[in-house]
Protein backbone atom coordinates (compact mmCIF):
# COMPACT_ATOMS: atom_id res chain seq x y z
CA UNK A 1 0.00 0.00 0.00
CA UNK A 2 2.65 2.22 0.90
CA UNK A 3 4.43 1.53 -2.44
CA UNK A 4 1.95 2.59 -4.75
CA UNK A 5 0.98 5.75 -2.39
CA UNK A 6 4.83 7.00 -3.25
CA UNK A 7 4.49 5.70 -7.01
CA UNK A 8 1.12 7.81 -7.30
CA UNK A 9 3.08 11.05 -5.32
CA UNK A 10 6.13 10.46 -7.84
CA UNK A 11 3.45 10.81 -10.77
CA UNK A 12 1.59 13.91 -9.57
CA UNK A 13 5.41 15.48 -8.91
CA UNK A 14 6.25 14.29 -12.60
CA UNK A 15 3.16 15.91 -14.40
CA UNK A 16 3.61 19.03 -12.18
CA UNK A 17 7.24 19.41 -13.07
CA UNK A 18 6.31 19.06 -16.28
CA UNK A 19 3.29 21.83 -16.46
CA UNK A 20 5.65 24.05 -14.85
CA UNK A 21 8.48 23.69 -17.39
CA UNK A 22 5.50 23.99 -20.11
CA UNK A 23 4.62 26.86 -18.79
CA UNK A 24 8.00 28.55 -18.29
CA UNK A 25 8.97 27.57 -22.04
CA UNK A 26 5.41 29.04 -23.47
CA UNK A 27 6.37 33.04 -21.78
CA UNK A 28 7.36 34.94 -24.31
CA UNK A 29 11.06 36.38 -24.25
CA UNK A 30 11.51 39.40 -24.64
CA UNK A 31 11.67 40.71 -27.80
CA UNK A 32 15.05 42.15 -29.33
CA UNK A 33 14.62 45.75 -31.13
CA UNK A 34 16.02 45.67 -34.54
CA UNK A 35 18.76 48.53 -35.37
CA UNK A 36 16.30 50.01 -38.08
CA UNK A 37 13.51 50.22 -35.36
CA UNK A 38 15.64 51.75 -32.84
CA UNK A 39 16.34 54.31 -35.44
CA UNK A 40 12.59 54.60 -35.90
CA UNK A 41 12.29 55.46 -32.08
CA UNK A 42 14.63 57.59 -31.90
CA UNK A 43 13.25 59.82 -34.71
CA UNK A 44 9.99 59.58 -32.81
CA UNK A 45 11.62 60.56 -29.39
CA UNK A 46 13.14 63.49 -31.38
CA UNK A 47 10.12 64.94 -32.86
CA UNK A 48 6.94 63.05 -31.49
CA UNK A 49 8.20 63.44 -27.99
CA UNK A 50 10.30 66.42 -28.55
CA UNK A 51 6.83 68.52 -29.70
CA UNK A 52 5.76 68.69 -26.10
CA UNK A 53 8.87 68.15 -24.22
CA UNK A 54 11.20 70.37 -26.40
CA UNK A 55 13.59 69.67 -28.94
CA UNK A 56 16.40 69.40 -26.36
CA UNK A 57 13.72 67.54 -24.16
CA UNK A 58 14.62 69.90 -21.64
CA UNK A 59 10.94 70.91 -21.45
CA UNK A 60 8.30 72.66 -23.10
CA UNK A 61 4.22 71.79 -22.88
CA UNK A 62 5.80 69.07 -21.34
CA UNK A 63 8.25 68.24 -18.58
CA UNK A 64 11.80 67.52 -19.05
CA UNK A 65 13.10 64.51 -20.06
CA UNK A 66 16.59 64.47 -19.22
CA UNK A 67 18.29 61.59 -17.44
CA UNK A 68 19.01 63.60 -14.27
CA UNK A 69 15.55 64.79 -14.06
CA UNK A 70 14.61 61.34 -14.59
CA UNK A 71 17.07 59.68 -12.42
CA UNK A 72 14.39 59.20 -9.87
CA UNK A 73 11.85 57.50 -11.49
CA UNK A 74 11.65 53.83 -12.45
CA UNK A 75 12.01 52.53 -15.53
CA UNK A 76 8.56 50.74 -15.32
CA UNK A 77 6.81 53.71 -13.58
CA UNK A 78 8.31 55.89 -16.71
CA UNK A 79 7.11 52.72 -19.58
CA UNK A 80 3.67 53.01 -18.10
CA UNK A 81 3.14 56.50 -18.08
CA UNK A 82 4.42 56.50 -22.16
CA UNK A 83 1.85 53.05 -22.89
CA UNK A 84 -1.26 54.88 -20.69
CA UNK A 85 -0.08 59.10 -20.95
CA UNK A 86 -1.26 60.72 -17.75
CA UNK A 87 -4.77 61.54 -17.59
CA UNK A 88 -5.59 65.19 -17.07
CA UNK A 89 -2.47 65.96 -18.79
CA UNK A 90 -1.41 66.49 -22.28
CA UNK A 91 0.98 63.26 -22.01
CA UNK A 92 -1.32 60.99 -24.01
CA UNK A 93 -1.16 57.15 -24.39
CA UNK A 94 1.09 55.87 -26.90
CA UNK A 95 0.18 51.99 -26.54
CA UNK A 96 -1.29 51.86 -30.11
CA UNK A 97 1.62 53.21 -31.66
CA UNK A 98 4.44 51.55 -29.65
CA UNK A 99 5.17 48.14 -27.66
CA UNK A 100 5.67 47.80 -24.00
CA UNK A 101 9.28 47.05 -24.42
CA UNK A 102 10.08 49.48 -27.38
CA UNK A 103 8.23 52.12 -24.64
CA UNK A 104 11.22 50.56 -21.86
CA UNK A 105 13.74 50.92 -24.93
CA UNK A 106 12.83 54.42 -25.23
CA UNK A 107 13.40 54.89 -21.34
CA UNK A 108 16.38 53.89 -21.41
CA UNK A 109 17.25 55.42 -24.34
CA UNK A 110 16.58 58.85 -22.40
CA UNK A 111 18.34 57.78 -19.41
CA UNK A 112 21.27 56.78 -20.96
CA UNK A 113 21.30 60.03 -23.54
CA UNK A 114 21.13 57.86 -27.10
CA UNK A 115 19.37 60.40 -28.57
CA UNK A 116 22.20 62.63 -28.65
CA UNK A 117 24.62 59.80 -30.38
């Protein structure tokens, strides 16, 4: 009896271990940008973005986006408010135009001053 209680346990562990790895393999990595769409973002951080936070992005309608005036934000907190804008604000959503992780590229593409290269 005892035997085929630990065969039965072994069996449930088995399937389980296998869902899980199932389930790890079927999340999504994520994504690499390609060079020619990085260029594409950066044109659109230079004029889209740069319309309401200046051409320098050292402000305008909008706030400054500078890494040091940015150096205290996170970059989720700063992807979220590019997917869903900020409501009662100019800042609109840009989640039809733009991925969640070409909105993080962009973020760090501030932060680390690629726009200027």
């Amino acid at each position: 009896m005892q035997k085929v209680a630990w065969e039965s346990l072994l069996r449930k562990l088995e399937v389980f271990v296998l869902v899980f790895v199932g389930l790890l393999l079927a999340i999504p990595a994520r994504a690499e940008i390609s060079p020619s769409r990085q260029e594409e973002l950066l044109y659109f951080l230079k004029h889209d973005c740069g319309s309401c936070h200046g051409l320098t992005r050292s402000g305008g309608l909008g706030s400054p986006l500078l890494p040091e005036t940015l150096a205290d934000r996170s970059d989720e907190d700063l992807t979220e408010i590019i997917m869903e804008g900020l409501p009662g604000t100019p800042m609109p959503p840009w989640k039809a135009l733009l991925s969640r992780e070409e909105a993080h590229w962009l973020v760090r593409a501030i932060k680390e001053n690629k726009w200027k290269k």
